[in-house]
PDB file of N, CA and C in Angstrom:
ATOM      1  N   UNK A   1     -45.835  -0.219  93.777  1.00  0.00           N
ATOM      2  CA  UNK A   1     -45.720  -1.646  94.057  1.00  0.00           C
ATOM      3  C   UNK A   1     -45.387  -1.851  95.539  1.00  0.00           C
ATOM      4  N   UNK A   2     -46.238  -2.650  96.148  1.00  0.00           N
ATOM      5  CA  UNK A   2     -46.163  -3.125  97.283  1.00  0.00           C
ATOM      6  C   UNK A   2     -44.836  -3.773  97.441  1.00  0.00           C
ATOM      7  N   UNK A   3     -43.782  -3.442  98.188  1.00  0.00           N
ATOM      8  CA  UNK A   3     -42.989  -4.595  99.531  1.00  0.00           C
ATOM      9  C   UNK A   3     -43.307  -5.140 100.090  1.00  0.00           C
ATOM     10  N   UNK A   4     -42.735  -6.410 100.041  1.00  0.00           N
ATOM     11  CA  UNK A   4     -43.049  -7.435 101.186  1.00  0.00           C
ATOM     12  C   UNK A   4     -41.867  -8.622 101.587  1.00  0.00           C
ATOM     13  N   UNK A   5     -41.927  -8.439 103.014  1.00  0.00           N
ATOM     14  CA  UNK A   5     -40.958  -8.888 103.452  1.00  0.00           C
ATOM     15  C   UNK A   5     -40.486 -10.324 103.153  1.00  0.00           C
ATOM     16  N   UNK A   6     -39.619 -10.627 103.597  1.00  0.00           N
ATOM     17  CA  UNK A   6     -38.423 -11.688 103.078  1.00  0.00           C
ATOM     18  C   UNK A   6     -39.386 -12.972 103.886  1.00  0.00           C
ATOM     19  N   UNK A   7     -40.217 -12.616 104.443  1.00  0.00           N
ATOM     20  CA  UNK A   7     -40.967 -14.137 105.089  1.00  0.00           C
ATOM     21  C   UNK A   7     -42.451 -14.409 103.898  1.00  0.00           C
ATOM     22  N   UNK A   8     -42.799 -13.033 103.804  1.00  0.00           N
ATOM     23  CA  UNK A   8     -43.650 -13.370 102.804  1.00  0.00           C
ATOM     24  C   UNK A   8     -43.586 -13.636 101.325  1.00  0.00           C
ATOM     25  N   UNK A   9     -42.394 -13.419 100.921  1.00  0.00           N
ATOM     26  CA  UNK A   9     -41.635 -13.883  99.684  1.00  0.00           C
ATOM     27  C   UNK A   9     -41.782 -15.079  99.572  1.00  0.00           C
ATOM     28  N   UNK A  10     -41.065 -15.927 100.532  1.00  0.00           N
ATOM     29  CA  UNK A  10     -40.879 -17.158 100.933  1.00  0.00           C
ATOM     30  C   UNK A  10     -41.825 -17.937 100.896  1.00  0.00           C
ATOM     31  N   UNK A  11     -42.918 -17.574 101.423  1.00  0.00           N
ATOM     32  CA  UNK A  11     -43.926 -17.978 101.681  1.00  0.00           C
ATOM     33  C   UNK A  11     -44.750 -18.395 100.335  1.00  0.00           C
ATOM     34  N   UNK A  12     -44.607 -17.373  99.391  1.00  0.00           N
ATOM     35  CA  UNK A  12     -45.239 -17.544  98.235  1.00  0.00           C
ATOM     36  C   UNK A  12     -44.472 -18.140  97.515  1.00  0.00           C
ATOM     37  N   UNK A  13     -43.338 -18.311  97.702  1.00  0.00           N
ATOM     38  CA  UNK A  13     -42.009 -18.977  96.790  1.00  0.00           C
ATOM     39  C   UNK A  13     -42.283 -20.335  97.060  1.00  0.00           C
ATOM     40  N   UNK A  14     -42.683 -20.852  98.231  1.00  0.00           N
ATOM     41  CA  UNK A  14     -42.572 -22.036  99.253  1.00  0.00           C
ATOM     42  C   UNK A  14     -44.231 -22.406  98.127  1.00  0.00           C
ATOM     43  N   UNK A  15     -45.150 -21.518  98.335  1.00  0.00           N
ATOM     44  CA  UNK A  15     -46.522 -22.217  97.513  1.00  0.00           C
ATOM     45  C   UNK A  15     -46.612 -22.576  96.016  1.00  0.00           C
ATOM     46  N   UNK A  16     -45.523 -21.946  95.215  1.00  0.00           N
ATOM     47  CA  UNK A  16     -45.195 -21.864  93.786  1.00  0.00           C
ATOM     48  C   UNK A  16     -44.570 -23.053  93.445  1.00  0.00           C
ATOM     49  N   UNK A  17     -43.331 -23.815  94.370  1.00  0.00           N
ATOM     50  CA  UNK A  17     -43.075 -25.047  94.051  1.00  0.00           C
ATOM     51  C   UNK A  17     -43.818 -26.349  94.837  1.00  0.00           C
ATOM     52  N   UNK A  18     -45.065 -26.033  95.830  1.00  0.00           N
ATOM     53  CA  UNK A  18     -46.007 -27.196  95.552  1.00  0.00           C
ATOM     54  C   UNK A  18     -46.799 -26.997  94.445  1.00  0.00           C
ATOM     55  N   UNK A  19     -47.123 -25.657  94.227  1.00  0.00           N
ATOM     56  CA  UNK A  19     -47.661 -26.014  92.972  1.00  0.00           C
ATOM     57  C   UNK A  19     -46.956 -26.652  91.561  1.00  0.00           C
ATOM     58  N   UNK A  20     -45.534 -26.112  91.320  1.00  0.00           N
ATOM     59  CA  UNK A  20     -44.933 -26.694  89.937  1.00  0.00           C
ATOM     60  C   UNK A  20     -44.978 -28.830  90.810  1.00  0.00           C
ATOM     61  N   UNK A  21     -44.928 -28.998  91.744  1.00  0.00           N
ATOM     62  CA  UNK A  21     -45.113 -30.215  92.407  1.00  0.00           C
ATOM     63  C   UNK A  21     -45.830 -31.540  91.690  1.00  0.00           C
ATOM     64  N   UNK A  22     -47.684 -30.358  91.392  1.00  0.00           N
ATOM     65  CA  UNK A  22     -48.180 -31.007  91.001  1.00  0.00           C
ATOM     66  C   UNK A  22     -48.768 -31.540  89.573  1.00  0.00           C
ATOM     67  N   UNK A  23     -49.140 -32.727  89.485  1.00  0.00           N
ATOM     68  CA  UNK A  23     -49.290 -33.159  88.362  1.00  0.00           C
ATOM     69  C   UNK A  23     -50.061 -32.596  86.897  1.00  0.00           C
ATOM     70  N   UNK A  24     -50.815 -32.113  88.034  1.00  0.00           N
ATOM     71  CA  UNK A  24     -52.082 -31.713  86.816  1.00  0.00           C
ATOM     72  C   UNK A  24     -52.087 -30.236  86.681  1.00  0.00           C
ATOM     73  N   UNK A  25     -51.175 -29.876  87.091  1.00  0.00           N
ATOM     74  CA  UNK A  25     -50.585 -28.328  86.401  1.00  0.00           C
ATOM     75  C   UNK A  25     -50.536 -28.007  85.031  1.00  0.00           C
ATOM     76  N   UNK A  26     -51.098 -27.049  84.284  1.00  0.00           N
ATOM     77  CA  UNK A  26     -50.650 -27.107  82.699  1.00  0.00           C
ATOM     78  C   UNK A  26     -49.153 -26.772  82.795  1.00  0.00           C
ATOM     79  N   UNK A  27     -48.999 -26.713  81.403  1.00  0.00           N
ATOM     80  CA  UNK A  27     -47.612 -26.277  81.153  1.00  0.00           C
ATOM     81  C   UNK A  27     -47.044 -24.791  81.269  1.00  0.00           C
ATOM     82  N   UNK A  28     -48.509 -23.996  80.762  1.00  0.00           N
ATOM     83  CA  UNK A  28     -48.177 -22.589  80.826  1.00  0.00           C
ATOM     84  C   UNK A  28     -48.614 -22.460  82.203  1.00  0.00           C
ATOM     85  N   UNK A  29     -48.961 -22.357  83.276  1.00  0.00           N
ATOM     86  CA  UNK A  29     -49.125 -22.513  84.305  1.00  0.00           C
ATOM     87  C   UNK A  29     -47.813 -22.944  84.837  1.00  0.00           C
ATOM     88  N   UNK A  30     -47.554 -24.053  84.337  1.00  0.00           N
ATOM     89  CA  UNK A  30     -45.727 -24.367  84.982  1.00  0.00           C
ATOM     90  C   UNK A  30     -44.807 -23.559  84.494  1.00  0.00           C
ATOM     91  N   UNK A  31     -44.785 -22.736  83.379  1.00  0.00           N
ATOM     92  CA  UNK A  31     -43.782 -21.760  83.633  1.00  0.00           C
ATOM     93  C   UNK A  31     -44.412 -19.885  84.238  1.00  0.00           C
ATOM     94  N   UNK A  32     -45.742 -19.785  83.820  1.00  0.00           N
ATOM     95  CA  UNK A  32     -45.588 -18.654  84.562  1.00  0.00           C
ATOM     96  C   UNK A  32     -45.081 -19.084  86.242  1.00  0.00           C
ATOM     97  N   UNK A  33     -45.655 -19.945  86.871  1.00  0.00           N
ATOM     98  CA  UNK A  33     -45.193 -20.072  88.490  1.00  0.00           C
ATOM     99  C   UNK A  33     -43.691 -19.878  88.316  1.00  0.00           C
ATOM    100  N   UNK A  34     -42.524 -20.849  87.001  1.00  0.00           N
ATOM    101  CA  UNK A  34     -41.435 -21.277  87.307  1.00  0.00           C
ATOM    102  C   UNK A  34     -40.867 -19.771  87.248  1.00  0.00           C
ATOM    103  N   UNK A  35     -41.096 -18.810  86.486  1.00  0.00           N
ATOM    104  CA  UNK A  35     -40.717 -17.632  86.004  1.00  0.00           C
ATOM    105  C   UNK A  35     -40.811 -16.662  87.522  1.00  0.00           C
ATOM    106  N   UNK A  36     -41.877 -16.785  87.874  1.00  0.00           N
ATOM    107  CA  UNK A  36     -42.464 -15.969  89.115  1.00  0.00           C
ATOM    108  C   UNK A  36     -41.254 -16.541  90.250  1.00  0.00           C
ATOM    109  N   UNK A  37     -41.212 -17.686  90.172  1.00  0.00           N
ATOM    110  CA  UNK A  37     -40.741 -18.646  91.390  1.00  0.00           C
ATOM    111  C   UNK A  37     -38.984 -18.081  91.035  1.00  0.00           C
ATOM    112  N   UNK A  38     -38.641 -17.856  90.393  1.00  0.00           N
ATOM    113  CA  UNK A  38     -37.165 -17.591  89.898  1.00  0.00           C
ATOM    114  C   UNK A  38     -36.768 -15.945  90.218  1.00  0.00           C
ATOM    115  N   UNK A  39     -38.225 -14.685  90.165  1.00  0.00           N
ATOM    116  CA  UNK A  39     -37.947 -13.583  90.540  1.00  0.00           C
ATOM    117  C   UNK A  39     -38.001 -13.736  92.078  1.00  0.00           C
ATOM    118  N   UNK A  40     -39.115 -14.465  92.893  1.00  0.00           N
ATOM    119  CA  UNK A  40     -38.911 -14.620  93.927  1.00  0.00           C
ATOM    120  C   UNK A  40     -37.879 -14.995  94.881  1.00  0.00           C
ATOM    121  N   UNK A  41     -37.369 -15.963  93.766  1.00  0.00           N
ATOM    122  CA  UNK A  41     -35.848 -16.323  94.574  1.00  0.00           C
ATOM    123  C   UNK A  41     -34.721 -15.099  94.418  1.00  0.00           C
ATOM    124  N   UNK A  42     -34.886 -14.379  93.102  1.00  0.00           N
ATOM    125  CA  UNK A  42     -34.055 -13.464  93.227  1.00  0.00           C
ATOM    126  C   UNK A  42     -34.217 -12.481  94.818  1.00  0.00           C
ATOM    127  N   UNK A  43     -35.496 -12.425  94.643  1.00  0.00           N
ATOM    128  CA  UNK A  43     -35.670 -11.505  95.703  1.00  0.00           C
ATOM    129  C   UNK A  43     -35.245 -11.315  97.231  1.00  0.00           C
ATOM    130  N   UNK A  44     -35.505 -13.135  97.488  1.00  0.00           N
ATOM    131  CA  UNK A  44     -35.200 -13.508  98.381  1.00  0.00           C
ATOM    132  C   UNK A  44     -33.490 -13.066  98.978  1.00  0.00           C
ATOM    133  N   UNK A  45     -33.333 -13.318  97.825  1.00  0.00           N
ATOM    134  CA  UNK A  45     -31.628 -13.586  97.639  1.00  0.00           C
ATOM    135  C   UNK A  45     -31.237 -12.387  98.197  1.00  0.00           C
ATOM    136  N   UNK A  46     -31.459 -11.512  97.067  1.00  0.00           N
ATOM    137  CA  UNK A  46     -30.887  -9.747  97.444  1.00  0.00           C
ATOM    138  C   UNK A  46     -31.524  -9.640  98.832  1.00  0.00           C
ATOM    139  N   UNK A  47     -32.141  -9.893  99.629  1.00  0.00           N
ATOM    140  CA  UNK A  47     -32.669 -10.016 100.840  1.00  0.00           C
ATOM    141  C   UNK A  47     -31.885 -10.198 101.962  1.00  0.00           C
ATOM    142  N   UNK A  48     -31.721 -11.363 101.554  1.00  0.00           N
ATOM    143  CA  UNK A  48     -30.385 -11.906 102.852  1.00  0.00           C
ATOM    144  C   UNK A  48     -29.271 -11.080 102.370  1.00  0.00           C
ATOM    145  N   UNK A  49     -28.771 -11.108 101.145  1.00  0.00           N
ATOM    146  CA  UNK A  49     -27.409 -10.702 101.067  1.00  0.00           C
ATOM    147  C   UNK A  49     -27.142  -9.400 101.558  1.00  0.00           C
ATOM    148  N   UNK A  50     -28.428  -8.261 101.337  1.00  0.00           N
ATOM    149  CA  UNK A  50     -28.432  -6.978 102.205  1.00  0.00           C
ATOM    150  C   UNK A  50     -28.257  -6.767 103.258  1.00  0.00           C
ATOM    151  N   UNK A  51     -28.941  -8.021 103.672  1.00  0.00           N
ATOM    152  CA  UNK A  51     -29.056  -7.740 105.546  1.00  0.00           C
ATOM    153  C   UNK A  51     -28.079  -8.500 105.845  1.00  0.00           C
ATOM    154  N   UNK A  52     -27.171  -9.706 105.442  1.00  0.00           N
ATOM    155  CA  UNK A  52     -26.131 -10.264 105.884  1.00  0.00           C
ATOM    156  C   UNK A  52     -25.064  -9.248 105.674  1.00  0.00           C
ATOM    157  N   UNK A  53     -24.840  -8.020 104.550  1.00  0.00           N
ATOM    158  CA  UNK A  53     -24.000  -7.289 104.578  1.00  0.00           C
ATOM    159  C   UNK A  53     -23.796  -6.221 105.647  1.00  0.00           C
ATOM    160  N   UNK A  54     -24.934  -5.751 106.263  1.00  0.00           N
ATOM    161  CA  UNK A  54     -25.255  -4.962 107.009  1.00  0.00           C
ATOM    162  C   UNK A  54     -24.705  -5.399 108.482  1.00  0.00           C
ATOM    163  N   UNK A  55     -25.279  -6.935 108.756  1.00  0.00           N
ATOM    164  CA  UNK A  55     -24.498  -7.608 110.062  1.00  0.00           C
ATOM    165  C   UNK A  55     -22.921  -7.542 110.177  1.00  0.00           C
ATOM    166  N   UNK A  56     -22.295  -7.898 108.975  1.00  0.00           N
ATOM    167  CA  UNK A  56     -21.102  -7.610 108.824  1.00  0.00           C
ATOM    168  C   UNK A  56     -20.427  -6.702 109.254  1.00  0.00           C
ATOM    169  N   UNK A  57     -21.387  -5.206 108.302  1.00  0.00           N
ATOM    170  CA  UNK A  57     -20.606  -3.762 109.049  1.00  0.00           C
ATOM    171  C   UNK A  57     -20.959  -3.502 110.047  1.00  0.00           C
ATOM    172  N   UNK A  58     -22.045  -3.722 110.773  1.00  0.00           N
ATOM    173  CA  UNK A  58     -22.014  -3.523 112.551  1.00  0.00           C
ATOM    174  C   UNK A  58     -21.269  -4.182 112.915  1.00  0.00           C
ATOM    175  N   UNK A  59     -20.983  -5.499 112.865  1.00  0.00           N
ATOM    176  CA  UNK A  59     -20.136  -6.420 113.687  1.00  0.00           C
ATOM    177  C   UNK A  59     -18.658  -5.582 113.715  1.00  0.00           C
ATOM    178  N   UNK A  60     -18.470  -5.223 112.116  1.00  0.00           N
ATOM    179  CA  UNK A  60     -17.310  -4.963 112.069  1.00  0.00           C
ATOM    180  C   UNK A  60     -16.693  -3.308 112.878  1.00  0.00           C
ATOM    181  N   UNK A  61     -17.756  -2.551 112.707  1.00  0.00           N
ATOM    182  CA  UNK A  61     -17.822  -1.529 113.167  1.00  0.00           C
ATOM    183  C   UNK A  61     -17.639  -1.725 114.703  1.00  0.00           C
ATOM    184  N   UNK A  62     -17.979  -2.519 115.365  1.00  0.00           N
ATOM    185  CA  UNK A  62     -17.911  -2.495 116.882  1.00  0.00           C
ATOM    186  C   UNK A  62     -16.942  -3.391 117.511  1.00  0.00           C
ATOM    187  N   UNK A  63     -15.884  -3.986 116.247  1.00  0.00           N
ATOM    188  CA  UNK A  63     -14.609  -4.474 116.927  1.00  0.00           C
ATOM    189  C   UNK A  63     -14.608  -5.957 116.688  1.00  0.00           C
ATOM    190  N   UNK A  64     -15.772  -5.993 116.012  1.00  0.00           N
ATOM    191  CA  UNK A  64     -15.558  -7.931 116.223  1.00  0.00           C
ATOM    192  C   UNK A  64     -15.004  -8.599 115.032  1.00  0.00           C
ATOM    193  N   UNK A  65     -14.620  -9.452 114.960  1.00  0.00           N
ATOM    194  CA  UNK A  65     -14.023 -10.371 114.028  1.00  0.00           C
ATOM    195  C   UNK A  65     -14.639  -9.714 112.674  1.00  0.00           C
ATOM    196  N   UNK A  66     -13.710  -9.473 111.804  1.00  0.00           N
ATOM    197  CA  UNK A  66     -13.765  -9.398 110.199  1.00  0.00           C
ATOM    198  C   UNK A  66     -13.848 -11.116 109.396  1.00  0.00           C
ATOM    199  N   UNK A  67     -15.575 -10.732 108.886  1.00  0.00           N
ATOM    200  CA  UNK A  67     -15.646 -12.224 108.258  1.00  0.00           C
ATOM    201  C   UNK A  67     -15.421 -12.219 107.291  1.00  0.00           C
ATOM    202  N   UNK A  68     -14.575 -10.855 106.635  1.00  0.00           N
ATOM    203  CA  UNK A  68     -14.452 -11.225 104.745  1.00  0.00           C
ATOM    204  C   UNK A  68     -12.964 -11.459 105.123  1.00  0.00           C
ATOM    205  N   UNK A  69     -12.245 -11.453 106.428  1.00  0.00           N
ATOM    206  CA  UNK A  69     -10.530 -11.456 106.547  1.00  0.00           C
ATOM    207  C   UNK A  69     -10.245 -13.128 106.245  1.00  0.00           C
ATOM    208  N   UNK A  70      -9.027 -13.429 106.280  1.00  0.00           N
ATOM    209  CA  UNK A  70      -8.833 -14.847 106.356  1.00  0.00           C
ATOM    210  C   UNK A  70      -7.960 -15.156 107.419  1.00  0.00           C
ATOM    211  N   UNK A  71      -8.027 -13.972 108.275  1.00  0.00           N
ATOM    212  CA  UNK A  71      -6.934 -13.716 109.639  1.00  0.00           C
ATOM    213  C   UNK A  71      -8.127 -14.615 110.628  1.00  0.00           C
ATOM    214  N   UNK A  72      -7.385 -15.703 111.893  1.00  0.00           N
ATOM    215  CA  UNK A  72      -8.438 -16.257 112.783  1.00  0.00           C
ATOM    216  C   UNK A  72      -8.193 -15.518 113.751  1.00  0.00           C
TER     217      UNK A  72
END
């Protein structure tokens, strides 16, 4: 299975709800997209949260402010 990056996720995530958008969508059609559109967001998700974790430990690693502290 192909990877694909967090813009092209989006991208298809971003085309899945003009499509649930429109009117003349069937129903099974509106949930395979909604189903698809819901792993995509997962995907998305674990996406950022990886790479926002990662900014964290460099930041943190090189001295700068701890953003999980509640110290200012």
């Amino acid at each position: 299975m192909e990877t694909k990056t967090f813009e092209e996720n989006l991208k298809k995530l971003e085309e899945i709800v003009r499509s649930l958008e429109n009117k003349d969508i069937t129903l099974e059609d509106a949930v395979k997209n909604y189903t698809t559109g819901l792993e995509l967001s997962k995907v998305c998700y674990d996406i950022l949260n990886t790479n926002e974790q990662l900014v964290v430990q460099k930041m943190t690693e090189s001295g700068l402010i701890d953003f999980n502290s509640d110290k200012e």
